[in-house]
N, C-alpha and C. Protein backbone atom coordinates (compact mmCIF):
# COMPACT_ATOMS: atom_id res chain seq x y z
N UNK A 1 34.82 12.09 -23.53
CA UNK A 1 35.06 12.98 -22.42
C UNK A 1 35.25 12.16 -21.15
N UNK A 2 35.78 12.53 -20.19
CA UNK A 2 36.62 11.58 -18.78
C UNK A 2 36.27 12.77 -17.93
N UNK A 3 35.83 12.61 -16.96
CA UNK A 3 35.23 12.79 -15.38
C UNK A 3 36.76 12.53 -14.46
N UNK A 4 37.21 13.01 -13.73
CA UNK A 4 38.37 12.81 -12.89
C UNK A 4 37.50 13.54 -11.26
N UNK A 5 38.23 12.89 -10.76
CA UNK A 5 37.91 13.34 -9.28
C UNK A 5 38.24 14.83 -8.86
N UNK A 6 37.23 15.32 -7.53
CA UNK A 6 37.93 16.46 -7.32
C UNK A 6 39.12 16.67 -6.51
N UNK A 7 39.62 17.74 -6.94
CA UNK A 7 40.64 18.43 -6.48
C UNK A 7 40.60 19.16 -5.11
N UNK A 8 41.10 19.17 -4.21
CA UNK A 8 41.08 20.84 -3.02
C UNK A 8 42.04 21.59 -3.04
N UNK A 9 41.54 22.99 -3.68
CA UNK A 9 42.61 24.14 -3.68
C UNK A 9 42.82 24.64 -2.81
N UNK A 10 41.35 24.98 -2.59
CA UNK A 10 41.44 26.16 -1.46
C UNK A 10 40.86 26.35 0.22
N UNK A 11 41.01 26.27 1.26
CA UNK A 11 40.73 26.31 2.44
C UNK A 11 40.15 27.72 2.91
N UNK A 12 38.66 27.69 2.27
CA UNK A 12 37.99 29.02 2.41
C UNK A 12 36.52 28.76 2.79
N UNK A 13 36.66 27.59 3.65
CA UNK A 13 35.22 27.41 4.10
C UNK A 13 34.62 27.93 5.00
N UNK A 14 35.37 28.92 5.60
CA UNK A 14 34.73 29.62 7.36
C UNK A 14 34.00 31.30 6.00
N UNK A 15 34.09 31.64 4.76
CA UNK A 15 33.69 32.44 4.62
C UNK A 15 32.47 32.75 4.19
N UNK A 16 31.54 33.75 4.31
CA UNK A 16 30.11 33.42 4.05
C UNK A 16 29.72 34.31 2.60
N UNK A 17 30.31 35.62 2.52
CA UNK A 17 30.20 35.97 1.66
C UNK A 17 30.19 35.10 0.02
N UNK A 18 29.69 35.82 -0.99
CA UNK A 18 29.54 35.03 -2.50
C UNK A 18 31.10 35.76 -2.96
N UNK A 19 31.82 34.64 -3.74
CA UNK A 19 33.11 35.27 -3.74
C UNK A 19 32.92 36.40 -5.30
N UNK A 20 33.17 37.41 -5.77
CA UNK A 20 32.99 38.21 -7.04
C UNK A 20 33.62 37.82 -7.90
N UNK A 21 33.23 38.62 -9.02
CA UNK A 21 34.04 37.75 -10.39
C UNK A 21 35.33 38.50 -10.26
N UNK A 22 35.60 39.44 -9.62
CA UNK A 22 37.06 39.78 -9.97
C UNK A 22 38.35 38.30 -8.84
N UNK A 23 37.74 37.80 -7.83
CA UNK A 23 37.58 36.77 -6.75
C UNK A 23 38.05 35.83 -7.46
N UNK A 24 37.14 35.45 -8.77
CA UNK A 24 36.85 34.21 -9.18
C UNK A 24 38.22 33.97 -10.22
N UNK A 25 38.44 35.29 -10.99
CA UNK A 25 39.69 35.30 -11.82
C UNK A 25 40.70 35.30 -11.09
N UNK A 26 40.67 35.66 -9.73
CA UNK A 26 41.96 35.87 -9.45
C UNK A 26 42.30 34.03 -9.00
N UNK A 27 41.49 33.60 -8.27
CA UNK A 27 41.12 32.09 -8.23
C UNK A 27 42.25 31.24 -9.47
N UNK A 28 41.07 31.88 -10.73
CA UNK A 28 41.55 31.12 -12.21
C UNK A 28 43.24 31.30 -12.44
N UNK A 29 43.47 32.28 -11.95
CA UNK A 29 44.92 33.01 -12.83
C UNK A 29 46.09 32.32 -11.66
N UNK A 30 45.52 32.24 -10.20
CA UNK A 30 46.78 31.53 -9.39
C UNK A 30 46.58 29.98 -10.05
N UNK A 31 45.97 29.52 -10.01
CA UNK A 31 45.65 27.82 -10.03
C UNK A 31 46.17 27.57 -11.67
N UNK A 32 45.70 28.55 -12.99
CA UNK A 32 46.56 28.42 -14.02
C UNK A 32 47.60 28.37 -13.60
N UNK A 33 48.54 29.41 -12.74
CA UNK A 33 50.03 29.25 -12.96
C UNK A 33 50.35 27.91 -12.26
N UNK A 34 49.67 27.40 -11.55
CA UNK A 34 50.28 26.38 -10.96
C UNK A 34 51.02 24.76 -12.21
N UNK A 35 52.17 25.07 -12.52
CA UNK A 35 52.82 24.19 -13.40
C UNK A 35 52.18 22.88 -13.27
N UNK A 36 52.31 22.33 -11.58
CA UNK A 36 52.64 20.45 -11.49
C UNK A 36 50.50 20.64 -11.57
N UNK A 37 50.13 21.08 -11.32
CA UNK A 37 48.51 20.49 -11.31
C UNK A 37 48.10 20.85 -12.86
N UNK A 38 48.93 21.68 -14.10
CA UNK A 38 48.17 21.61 -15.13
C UNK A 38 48.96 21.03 -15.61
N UNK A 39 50.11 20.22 -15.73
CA UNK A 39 51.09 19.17 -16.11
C UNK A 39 49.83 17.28 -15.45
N UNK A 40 49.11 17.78 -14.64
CA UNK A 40 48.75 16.32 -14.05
C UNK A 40 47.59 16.61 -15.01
N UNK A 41 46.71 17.34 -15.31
CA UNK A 41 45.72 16.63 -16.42
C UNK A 41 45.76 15.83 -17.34
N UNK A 42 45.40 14.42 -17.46
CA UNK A 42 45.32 13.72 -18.28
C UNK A 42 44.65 14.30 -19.89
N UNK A 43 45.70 14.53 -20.84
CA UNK A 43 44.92 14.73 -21.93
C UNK A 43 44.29 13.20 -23.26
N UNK A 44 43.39 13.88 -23.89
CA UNK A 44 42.81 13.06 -24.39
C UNK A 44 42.69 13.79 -25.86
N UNK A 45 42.89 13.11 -27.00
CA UNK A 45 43.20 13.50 -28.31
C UNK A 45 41.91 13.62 -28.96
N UNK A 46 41.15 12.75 -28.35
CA UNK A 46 39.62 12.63 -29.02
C UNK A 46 38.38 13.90 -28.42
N UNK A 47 38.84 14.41 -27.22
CA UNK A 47 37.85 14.90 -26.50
C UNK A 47 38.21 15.78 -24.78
N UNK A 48 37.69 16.51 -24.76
CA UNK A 48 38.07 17.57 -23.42
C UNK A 48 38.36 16.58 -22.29
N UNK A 49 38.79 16.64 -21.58
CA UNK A 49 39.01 16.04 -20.11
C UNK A 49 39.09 17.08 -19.42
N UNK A 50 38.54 17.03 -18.29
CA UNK A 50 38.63 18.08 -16.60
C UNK A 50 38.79 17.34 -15.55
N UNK A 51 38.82 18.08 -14.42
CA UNK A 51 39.09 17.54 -12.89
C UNK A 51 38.49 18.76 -12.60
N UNK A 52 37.30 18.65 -11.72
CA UNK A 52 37.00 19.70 -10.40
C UNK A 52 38.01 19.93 -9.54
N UNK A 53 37.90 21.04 -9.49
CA UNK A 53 38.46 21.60 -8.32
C UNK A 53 37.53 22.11 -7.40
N UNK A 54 38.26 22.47 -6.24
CA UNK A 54 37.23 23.25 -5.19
C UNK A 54 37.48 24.87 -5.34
N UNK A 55 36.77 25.69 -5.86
CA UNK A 55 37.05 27.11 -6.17
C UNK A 55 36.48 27.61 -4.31
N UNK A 56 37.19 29.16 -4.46
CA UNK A 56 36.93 29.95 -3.61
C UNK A 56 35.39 30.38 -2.77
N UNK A 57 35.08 30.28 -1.74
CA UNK A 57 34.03 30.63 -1.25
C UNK A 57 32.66 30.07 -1.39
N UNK A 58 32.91 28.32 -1.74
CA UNK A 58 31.89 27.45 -2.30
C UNK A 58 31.81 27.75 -3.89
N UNK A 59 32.20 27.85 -4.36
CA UNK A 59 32.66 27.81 -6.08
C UNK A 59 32.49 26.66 -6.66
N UNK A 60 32.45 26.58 -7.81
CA UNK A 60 32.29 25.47 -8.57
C UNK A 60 33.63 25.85 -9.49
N UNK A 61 34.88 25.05 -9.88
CA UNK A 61 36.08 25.04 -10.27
C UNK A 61 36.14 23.84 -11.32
N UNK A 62 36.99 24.19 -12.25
CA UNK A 62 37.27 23.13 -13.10
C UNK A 62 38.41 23.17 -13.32
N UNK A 63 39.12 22.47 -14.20
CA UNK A 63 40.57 22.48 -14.88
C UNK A 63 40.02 21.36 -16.03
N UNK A 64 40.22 21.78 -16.97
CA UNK A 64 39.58 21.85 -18.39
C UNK A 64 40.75 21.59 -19.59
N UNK A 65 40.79 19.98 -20.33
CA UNK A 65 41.97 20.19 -21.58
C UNK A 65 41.33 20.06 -22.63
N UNK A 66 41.51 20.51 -23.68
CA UNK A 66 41.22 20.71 -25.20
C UNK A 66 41.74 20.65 -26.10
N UNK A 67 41.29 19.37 -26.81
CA UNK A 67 42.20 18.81 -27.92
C UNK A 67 42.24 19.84 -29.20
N UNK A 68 43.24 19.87 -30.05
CA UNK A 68 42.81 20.55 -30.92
C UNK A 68 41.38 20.51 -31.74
N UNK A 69 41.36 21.68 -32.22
CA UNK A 69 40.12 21.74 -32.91
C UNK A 69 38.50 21.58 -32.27
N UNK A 70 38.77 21.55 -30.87
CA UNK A 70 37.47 21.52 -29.64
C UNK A 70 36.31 22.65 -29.04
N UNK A 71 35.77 22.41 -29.28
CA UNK A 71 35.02 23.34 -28.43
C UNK A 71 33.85 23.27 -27.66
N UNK A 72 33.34 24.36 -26.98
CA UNK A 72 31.85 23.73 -26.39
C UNK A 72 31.01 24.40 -26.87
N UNK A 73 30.70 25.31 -27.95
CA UNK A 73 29.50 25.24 -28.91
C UNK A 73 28.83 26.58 -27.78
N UNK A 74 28.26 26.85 -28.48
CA UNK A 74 27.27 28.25 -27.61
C UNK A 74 26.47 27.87 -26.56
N UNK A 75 26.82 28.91 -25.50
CA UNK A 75 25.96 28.53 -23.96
C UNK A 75 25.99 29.23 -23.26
N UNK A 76 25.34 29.44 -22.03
CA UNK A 76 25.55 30.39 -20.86
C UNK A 76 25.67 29.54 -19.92
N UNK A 77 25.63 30.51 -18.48
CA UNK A 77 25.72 29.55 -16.81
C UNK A 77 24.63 29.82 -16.55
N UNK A 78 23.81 30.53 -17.46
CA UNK A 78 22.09 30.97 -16.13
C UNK A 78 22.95 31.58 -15.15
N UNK A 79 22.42 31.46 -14.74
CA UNK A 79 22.68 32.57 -12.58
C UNK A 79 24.21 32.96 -12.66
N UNK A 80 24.82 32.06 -12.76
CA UNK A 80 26.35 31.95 -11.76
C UNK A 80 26.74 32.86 -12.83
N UNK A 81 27.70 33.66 -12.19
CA UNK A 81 29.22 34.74 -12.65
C UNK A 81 29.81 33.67 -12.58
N UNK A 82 30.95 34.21 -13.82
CA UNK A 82 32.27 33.20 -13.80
C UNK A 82 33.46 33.80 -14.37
N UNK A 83 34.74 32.89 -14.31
CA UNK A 83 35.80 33.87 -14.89
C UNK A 83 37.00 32.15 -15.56
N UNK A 84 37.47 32.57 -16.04
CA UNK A 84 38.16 31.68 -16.75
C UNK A 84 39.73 31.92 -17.30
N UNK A 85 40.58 31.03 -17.35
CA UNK A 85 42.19 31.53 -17.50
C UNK A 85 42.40 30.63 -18.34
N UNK A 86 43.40 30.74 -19.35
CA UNK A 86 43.76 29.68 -20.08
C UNK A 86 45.41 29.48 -19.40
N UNK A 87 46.10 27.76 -19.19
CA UNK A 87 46.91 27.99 -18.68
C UNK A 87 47.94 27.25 -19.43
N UNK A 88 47.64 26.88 -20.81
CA UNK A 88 48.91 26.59 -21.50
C UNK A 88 48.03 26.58 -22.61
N UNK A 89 48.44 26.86 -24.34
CA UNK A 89 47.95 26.74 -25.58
C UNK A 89 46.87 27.84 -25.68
N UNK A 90 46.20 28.35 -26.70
CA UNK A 90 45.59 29.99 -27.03
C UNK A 90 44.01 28.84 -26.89
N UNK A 91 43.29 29.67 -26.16
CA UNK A 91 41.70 29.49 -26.28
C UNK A 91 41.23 30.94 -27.46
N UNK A 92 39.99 30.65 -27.77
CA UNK A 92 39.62 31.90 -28.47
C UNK A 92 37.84 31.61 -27.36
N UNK A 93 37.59 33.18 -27.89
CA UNK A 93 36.47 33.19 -26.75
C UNK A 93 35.03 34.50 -27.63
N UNK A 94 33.97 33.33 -28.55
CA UNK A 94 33.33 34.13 -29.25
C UNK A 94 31.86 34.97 -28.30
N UNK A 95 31.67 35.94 -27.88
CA UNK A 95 30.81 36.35 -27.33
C UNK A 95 29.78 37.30 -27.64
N UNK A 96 28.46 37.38 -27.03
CA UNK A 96 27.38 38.33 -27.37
C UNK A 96 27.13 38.97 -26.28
N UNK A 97 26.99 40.35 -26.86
CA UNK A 97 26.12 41.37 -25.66
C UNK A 97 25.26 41.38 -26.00
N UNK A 98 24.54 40.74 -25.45
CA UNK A 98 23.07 40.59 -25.46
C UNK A 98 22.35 40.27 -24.27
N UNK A 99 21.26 41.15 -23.98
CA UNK A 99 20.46 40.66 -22.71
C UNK A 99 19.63 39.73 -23.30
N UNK A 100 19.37 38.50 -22.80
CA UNK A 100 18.35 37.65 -23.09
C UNK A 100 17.35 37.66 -22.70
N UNK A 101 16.40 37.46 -23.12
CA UNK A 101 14.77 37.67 -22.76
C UNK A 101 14.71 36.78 -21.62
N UNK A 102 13.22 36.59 -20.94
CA UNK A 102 12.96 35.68 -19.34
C UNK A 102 12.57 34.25 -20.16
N UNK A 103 12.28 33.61 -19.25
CA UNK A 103 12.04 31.76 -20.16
C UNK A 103 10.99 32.44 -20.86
N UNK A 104 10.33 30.97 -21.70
CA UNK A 104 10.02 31.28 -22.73
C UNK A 104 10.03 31.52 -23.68
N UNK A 105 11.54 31.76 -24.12
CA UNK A 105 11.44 32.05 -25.78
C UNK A 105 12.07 30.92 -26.41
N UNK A 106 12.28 30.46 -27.26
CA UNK A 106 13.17 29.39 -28.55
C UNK A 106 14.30 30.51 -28.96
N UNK A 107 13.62 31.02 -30.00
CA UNK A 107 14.64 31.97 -30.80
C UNK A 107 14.61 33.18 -30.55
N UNK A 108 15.80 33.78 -30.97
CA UNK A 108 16.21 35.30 -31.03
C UNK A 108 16.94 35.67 -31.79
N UNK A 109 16.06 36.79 -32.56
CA UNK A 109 17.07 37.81 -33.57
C UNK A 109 17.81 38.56 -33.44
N UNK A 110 19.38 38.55 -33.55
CA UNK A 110 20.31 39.09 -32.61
C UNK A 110 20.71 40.49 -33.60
N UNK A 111 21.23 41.02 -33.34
CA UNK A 111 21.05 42.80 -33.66
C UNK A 111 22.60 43.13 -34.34
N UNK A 112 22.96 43.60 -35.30
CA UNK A 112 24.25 43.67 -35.85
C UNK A 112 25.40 44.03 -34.14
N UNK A 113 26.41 44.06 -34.49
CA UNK A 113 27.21 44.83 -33.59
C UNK A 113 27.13 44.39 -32.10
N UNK A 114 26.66 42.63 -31.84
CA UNK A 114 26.62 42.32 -30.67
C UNK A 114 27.55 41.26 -30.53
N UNK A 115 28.53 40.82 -31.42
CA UNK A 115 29.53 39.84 -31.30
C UNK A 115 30.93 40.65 -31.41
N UNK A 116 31.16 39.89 -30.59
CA UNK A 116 32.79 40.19 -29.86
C UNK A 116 33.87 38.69 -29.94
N UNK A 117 35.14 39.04 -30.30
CA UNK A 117 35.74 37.83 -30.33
C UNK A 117 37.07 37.95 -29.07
N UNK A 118 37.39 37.19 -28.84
CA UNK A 118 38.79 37.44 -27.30
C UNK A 118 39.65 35.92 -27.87
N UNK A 119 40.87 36.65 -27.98
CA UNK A 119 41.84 35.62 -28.15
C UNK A 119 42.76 35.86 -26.60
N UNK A 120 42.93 34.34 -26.03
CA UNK A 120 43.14 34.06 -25.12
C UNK A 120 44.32 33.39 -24.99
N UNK A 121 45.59 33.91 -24.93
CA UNK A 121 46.69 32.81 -24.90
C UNK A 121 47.18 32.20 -23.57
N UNK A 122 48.33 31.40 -23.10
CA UNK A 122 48.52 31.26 -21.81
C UNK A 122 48.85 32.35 -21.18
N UNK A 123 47.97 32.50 -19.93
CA UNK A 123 48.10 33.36 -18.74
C UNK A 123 46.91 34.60 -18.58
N UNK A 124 46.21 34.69 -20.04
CA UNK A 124 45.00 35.68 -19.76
C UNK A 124 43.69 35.09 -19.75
N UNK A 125 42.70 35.86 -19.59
CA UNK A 125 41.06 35.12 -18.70
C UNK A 125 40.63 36.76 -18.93
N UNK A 126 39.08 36.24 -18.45
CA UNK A 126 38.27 37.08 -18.26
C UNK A 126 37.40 36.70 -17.55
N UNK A 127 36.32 37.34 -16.88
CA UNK A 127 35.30 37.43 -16.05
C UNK A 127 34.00 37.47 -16.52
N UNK A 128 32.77 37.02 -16.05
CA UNK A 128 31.32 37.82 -16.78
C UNK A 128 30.60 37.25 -15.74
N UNK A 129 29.63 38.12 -16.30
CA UNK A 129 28.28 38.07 -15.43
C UNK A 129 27.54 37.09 -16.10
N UNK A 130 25.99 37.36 -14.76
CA UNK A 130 25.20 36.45 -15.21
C UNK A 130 24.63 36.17 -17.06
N UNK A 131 24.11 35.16 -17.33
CA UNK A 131 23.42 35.05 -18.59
C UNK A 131 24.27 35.33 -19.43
N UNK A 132 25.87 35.41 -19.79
CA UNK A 132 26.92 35.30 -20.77
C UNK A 132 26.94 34.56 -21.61
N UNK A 133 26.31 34.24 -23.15
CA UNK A 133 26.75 33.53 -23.71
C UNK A 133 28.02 33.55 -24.42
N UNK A 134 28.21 32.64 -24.70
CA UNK A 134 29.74 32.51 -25.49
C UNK A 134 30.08 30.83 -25.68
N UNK A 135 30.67 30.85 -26.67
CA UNK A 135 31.23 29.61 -27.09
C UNK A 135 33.51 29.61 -27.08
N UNK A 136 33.46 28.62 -26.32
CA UNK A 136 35.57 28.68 -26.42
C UNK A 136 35.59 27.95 -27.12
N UNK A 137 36.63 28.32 -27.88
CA UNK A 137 37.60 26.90 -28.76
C UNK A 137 38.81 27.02 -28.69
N UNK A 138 39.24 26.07 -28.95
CA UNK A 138 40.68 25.47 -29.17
C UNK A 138 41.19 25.64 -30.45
N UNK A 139 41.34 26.50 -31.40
CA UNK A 139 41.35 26.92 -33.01
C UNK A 139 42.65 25.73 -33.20
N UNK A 140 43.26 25.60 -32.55
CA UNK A 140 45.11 24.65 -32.95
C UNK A 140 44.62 23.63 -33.39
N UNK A 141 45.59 23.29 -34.69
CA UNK A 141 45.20 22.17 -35.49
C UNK A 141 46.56 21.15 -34.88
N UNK A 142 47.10 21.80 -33.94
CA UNK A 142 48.40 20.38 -33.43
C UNK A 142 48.43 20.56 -31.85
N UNK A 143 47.90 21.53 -31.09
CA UNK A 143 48.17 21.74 -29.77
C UNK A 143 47.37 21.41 -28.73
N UNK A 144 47.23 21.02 -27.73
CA UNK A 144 46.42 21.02 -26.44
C UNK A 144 46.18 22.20 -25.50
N UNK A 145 45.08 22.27 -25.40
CA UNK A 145 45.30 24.11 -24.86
C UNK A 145 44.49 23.25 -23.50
N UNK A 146 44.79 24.51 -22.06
CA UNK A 146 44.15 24.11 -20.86
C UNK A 146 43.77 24.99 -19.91
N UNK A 147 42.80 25.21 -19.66
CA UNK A 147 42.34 26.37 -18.95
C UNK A 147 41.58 25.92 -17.13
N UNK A 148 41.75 27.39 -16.73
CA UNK A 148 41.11 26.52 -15.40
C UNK A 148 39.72 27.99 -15.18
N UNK A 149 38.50 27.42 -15.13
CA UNK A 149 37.16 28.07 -14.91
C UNK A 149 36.88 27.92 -13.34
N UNK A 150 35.92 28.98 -13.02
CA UNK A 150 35.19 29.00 -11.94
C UNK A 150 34.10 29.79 -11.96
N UNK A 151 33.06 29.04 -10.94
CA UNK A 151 31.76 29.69 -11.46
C UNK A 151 31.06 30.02 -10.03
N UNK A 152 30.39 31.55 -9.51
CA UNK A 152 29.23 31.09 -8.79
C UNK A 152 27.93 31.63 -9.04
N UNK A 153 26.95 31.60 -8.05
CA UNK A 153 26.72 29.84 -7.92
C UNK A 153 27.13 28.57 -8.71
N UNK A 154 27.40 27.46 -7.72
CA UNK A 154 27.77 26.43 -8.33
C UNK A 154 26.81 26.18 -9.60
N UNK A 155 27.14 25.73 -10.71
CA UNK A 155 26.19 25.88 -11.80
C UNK A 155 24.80 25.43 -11.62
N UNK A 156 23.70 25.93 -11.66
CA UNK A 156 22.43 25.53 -11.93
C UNK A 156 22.20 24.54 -13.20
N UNK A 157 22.83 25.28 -14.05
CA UNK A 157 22.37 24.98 -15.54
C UNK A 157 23.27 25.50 -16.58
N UNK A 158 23.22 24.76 -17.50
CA UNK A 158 23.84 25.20 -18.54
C UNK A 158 22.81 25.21 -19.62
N UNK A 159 22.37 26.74 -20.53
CA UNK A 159 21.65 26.54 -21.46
C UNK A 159 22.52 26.75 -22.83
N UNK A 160 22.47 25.63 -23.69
CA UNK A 160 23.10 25.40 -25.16
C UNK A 160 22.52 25.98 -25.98
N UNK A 161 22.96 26.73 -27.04
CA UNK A 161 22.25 27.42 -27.87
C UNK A 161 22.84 27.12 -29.52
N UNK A 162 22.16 26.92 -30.55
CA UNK A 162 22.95 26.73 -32.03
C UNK A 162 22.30 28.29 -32.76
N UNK A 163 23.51 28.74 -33.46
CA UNK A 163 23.37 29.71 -33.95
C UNK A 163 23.17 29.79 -35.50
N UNK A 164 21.95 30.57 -36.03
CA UNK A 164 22.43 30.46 -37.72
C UNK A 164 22.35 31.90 -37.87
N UNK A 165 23.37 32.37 -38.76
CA UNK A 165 23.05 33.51 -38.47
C UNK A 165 23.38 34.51 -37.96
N UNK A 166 21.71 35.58 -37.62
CA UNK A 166 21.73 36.60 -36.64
C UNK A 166 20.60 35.73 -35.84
N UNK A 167 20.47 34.69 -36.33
CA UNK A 167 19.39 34.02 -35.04
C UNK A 167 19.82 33.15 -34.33
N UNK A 168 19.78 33.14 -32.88
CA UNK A 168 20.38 32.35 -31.80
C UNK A 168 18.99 31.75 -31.24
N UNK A 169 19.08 29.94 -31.12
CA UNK A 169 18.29 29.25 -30.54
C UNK A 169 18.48 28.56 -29.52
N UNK A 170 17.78 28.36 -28.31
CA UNK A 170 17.23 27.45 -27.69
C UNK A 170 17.31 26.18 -28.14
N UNK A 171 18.49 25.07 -27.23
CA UNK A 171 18.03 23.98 -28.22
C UNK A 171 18.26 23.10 -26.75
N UNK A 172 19.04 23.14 -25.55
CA UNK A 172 18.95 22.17 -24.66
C UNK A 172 19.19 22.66 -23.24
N UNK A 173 18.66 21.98 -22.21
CA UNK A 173 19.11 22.94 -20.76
C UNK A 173 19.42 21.31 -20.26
N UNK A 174 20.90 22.04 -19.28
CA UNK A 174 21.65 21.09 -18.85
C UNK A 174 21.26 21.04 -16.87
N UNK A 175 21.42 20.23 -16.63
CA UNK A 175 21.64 20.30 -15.41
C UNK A 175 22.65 20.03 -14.80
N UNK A 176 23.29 19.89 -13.21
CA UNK A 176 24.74 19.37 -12.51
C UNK A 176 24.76 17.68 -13.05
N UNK A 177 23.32 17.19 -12.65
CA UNK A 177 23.74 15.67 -13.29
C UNK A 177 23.92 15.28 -14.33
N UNK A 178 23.90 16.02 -15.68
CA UNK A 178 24.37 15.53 -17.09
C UNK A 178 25.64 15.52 -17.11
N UNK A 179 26.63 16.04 -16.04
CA UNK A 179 28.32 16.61 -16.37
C UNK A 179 29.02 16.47 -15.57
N UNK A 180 28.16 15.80 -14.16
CA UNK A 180 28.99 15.47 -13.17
C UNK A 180 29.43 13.84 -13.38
């Protein structure tokens, strides 16, 4: 994985308000279309590459590539809403409705009828709230797919979760300095 410098999109620093997730997609879906900045990501065959960007209203922004067959495995943002666009090659996007319990727990027995799947090709995204888990992948066995995310609050944390099952675990909490 490769770290690239940030980017500045957007000139939205006089605003005080928290920008919303409908805000945040709309963010994702201009900056996807932008051709020459998702043409400048350096891709990498072995492993994701990104570049920060500066998202809307103090945001936390990415631009995100994915080699075939990639993914980031089950997780949430904790706190931050976020919204996400794919802007060239199909993401798939596996998700749970599920409220998660407060700290404290390891595992959870997840309840029939709480997984949802979203196929994502270039130009569509979605939004969510807090505590969303979900895992993206890159299903293409020949393509590079590239999406551009935004999150607020800037991420606290990322909690990873491995699934067997109907049981979803607790297995690592991330912080800004593991990924910056």
């Amino acid at each position: 994985m490769s770290v690239s410098p940030s980017v500045p999109l957007s000139a939205d620093s006089a605003r005080t308000e928290a920008p919303t997730q409908a805000e945040l997609l709309d963010f994702a879906r201009r900056t996807a279309a932008d051709a020459e900045l998702i043409a400048s990501l350096p891709l990498d065959p072995e492993g994701r590459t990104w570049v920060r960007l500066e998202g809307p209203g103090g945001s936390e922004a990415w631009l995100i590539g994915w080699p075939p067959g990639t993914g980031t495995g089950w997780h949430d943002h904790a706190e931050s809403v976020g919204a996400f666009v794919t802007a060239s090659g199909e993401l798939k996007e596996n998700s749970l409705t599920v409220r998660l319990p407060s700290d404290g727990w390891k595992t959870l027995e997840l309840t029939d009828g709480v997984d949802h799947e979203r196929r994502l090709p270039a130009g569509k995204g979605r939004s969510f709230g807090r505590h969303h888990v979900h895992e993206v992948l890159n299903e293409s066995t020949e393509r590079h797919a590239v999406s551009v995310h935004a999150y607020y609050p800037p991420l606290p944390q990322i909690r990873r979760y491995s699934r067997t099952g109907q049981a979803l675990r607790l297995e690592q909490v991330e912080r800004p300095e593991d990924w910056q």
